[in-house]
Protein backbone atom coordinates (compact mmCIF):
# COMPACT_ATOMS: atom_id res chain seq x y z
CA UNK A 1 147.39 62.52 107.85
CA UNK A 2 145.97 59.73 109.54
CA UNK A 3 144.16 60.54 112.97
CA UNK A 4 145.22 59.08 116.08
CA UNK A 5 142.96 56.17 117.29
CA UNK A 6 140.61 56.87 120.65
CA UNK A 7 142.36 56.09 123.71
CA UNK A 8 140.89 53.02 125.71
CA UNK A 9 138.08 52.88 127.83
CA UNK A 10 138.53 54.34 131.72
CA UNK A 11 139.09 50.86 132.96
CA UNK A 12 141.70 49.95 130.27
CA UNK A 13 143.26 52.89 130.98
CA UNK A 14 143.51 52.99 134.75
CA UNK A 15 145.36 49.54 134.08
CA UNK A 16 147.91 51.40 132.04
CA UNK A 17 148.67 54.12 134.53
CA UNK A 18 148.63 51.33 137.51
CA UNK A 19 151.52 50.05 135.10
CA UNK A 20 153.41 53.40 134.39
CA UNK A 21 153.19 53.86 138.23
CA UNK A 22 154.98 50.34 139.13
CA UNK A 23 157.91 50.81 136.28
CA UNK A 24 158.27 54.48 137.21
CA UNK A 25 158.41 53.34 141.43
CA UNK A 26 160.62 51.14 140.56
CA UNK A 27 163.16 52.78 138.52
CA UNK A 28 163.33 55.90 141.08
CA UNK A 29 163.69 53.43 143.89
CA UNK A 30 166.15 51.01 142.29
CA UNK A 31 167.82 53.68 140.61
CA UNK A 32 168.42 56.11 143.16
CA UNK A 33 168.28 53.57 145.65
CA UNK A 34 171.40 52.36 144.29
CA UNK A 35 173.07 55.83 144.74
CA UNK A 36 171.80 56.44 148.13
CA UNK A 37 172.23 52.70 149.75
CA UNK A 38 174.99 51.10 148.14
CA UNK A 39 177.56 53.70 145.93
CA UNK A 40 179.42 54.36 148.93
CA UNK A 41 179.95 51.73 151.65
CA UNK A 42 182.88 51.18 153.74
CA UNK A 43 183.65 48.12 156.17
CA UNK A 44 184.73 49.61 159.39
CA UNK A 45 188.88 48.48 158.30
CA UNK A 46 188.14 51.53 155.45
CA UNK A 47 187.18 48.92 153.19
CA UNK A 48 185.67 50.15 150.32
CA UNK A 49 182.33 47.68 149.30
CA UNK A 50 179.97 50.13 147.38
CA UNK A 51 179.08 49.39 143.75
CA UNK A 52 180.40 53.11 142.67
CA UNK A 53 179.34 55.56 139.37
CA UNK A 54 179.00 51.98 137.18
CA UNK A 55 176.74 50.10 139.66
CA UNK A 56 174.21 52.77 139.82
CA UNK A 57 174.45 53.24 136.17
CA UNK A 58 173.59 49.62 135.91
CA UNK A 59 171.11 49.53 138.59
CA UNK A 60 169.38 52.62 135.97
CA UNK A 61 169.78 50.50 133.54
CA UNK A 62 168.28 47.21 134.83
CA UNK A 63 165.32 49.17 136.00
CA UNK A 64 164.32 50.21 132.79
CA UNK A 65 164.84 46.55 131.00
CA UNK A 66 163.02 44.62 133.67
CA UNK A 67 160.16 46.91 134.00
CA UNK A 68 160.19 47.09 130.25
CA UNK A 69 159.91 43.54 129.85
CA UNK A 70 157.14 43.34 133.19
CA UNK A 71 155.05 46.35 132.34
CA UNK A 72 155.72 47.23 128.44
CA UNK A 73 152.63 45.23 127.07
CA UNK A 74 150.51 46.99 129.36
CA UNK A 75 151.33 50.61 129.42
CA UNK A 76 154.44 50.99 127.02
CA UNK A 77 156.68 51.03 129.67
CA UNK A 78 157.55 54.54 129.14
CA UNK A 79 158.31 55.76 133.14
CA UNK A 80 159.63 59.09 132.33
CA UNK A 81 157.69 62.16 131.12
CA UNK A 82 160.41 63.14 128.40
CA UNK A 83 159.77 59.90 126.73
CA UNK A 84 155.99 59.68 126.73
CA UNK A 85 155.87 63.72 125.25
CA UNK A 86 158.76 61.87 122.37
CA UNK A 87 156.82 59.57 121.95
CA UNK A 88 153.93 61.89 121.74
CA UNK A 89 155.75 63.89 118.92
CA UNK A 90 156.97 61.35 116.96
CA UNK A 91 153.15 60.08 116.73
CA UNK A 92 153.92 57.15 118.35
CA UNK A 93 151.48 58.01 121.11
CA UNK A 94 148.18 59.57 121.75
CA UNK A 95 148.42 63.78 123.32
CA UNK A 96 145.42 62.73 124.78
CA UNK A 97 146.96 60.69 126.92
CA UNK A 98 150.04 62.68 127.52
CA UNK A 99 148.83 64.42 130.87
CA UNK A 100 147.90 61.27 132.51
CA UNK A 101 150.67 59.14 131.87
CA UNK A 102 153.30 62.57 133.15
CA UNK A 103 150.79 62.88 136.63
CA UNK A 104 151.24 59.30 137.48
CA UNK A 105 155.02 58.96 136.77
CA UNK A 106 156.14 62.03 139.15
CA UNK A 107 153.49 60.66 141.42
CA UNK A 108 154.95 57.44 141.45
CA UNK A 109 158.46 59.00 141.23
CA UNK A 110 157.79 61.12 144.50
CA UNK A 111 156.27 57.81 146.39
CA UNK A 112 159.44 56.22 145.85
CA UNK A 113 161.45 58.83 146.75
CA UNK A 114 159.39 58.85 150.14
CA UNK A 115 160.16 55.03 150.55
CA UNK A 116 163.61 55.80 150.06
CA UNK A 117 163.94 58.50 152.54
CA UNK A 118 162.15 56.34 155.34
CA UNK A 119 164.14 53.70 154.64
CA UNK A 120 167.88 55.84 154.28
CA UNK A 121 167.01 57.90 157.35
CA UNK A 122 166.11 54.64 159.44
CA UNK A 123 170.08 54.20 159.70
CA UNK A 124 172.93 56.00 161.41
CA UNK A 125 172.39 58.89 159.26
CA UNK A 126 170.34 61.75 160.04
CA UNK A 127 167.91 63.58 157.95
CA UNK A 128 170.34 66.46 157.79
CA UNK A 129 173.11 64.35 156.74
CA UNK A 130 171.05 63.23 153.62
CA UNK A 131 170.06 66.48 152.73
CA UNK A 132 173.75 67.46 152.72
CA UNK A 133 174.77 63.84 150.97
CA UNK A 134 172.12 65.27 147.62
CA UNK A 135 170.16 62.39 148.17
CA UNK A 136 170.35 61.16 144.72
CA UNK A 137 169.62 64.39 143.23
CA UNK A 138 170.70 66.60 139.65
CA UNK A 139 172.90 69.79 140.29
CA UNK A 140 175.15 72.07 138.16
CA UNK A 141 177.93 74.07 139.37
CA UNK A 142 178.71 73.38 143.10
CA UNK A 143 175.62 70.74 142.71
CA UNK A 144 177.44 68.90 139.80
CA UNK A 145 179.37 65.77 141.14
CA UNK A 146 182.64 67.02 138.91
CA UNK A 147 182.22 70.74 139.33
CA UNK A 148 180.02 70.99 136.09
CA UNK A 149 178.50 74.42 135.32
CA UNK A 150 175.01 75.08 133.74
CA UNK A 151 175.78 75.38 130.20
CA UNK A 152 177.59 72.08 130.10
CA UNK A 153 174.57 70.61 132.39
CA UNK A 154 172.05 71.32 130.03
CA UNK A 155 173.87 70.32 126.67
CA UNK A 156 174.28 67.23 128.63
CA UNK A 157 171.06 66.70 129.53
CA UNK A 158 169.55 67.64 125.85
CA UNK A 159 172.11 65.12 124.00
CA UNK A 160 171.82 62.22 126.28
CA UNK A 161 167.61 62.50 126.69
CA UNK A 162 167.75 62.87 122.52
CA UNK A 163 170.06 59.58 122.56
CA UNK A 164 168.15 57.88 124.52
CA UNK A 165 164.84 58.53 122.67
CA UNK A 166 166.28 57.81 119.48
CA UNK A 167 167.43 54.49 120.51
CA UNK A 168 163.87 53.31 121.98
CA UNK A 169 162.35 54.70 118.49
CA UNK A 170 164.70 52.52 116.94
CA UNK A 171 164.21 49.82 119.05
CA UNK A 172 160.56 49.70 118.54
CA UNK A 173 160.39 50.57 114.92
CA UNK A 174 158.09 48.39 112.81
CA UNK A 175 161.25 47.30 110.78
CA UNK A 176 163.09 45.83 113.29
CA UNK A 177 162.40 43.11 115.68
CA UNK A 178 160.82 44.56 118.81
CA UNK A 179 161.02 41.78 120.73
CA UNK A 180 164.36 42.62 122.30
CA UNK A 181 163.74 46.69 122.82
CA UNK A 182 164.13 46.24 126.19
CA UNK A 183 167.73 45.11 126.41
CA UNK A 184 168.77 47.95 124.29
CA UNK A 185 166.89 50.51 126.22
CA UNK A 186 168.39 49.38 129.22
CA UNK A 187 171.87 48.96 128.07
CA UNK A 188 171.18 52.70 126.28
CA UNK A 189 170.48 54.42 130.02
CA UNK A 190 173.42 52.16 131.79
CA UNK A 191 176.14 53.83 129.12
CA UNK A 192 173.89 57.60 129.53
CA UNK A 193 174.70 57.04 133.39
CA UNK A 194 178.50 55.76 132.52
CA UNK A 195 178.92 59.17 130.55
CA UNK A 196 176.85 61.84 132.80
CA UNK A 197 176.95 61.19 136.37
CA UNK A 198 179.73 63.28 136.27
CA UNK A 199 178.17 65.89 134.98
CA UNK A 200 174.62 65.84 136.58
CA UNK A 201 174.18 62.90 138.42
CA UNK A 202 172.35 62.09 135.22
CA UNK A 203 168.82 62.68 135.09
CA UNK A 204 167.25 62.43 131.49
CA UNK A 205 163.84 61.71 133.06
CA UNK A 206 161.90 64.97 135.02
CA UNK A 207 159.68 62.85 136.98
CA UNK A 208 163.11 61.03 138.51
CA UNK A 209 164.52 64.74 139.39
CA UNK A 210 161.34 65.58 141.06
CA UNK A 211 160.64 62.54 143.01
CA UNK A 212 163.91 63.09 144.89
CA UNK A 213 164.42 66.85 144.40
CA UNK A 214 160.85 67.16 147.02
CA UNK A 215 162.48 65.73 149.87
CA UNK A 216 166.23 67.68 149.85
CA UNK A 217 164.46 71.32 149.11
CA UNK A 218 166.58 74.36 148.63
CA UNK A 219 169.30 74.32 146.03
CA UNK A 220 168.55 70.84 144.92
CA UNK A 221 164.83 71.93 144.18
CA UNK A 222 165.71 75.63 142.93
CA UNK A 223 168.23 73.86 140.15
CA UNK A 224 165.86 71.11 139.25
CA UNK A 225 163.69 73.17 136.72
CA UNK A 226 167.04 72.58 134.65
CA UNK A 227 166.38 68.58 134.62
CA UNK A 228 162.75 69.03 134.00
CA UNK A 229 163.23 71.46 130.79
CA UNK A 230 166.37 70.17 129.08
CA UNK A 231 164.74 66.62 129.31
CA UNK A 232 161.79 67.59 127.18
CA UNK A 233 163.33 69.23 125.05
CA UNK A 234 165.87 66.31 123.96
CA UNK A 235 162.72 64.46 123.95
CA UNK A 236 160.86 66.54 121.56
CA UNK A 237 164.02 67.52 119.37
CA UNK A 238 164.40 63.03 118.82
CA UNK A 239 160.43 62.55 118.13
CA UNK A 240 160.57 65.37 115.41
CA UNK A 241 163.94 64.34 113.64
CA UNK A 242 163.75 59.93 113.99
CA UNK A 243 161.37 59.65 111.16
CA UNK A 244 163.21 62.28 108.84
CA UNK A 245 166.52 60.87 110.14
CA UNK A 246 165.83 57.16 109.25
CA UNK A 247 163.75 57.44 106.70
CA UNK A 248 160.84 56.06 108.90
CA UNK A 249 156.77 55.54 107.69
CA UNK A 250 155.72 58.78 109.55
CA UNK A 251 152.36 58.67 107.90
CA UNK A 252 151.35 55.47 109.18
CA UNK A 253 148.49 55.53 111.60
CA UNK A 254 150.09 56.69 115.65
CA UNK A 255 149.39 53.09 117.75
CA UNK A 256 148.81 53.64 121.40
CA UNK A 257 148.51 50.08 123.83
CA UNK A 258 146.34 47.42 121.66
CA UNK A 259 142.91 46.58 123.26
CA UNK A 260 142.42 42.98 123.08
CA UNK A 261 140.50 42.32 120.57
CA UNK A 262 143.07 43.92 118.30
CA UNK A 263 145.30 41.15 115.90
CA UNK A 264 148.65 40.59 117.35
CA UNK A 265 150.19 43.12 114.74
CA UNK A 266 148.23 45.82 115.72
CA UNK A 267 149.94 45.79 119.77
CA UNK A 268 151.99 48.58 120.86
CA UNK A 269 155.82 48.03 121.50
CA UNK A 270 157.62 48.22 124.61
CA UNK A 271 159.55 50.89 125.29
CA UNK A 272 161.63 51.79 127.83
């Protein structure tokens, strides 16, 4: 079996992870940013001007396809731990590089979710108010925005994380044309959020739980080993079964970001 090629040099890489940190800030920021600011907003008549369950599943899903398009020829674009370790799996990236792309994206992911905070306690509501709102974060039972207990929270997260890794392995496949990967990525997490909010508040990405989960503490953080575990493990299940499933080259050689003075061919897809 081929071997994977040497990661980059230091510099090339701290470019990479200075990319993974901008795409993963900004989908924990626009994301739950969306959930926190603007879901729920009334005019002082009762009117009713939030963007509701379908504007913060599009605000997910416009994070991921513009930060795909911005940063996705620099790092990959993956902003979530599950998909850089099903990635990882399906040999579509380096294990080497595995650790440093997960630190930086719940760094980046717990940065935002600072910003956020600041910014969401800098209103009429108090600090206590936020924790009690969830602030954006995954829960099961009593925690679950429909009631949801844990057994139907963690099928949920396992399907929809698997889903959406087998739709950015598609998406980037060397048979098909790459070029738009990040419209389907993005359009993939919008109709994950459409189906599991519900359920979870839809997480699918650890480093998203965690940046959030830091600031709310007790039940929020006790439940969130949940939506760091089930994740991964949709993640993993996906980067083991794509090739098998679609009949995929799974000996070719693993690609991770091109250097430059590697032919056009030879670059690494986005993904989302």
């Amino acid at each position: 079996m081929p071997a994977v090629p040497a990661p980059p040099s230091d510099v090339r890489l701290r470019g990479r992870l200075g990319a993974e940190f901008l795409g993963t800030f900004g989908l924990v920021f626009g994301g739950c940013g969306s959930a926190v600011l603007a879901a729920k907003f009334l005019t002082e008549d009762g009117v009713q001007l939030g963007i509701g369950f379908a504007g913060v599943a599009l605000a997910f899903g416009l994070t991921v396809l513009t930060g795909a398009f911005a940063f996705g020829h620099v790092s990959g674009g993956h902003f979530n731990p599950a998909v850089t370790v099903g990635l990882a799996v399906a040999r579509r990236f380096g294990w080497r590089e595995v650790p440093h792309y997960v630190v930086t994206q719940v760094v980046a992911a717990t940065a935002a979710g600072g910003v956020l905070w600041i910014i969401a306690t800098g209103g009429p509501t108090t600090a206590g108010e936020l924790r009690a709102s969830g602030f954006a974060t995954n829960g099961y039972g009593a925690h679950s925005p429909g009631g949801y207990g844990l057994g139907a929270a963690l099928l949920t997260e396992i399907v929809m994380t698997a889903a959406f890794l087998y739709v950015i392995l598609g998406a980037t496949d060397d048979r098909t044309n790459k070029a738009f990967a990040p419209i389907a990525i993005g359009l993939a997490l919008t109709l994950i959020h459409l189906i599991s909010i519900p359920v979870t508040n839809t997480s699918v990405n650890p480093a998203r739980s965690l940046g959030v989960a830091w600031y709310v503490g007790g039940a929020a953080l006790g439940q969130v080993w949940l939506f760091v575990l089930a994740p991964l493990v949709g993640a993993a299940l996906a980067g083991a079964t794509y090739a098998r499933v679609t009949g995929a080259d799974r000996g070719a050689p693993s690609v991770e970001i091109a250097d430059d003075d590697e032919e056009p061919a030879q670059r690494a897809p986005r993904r989302g």
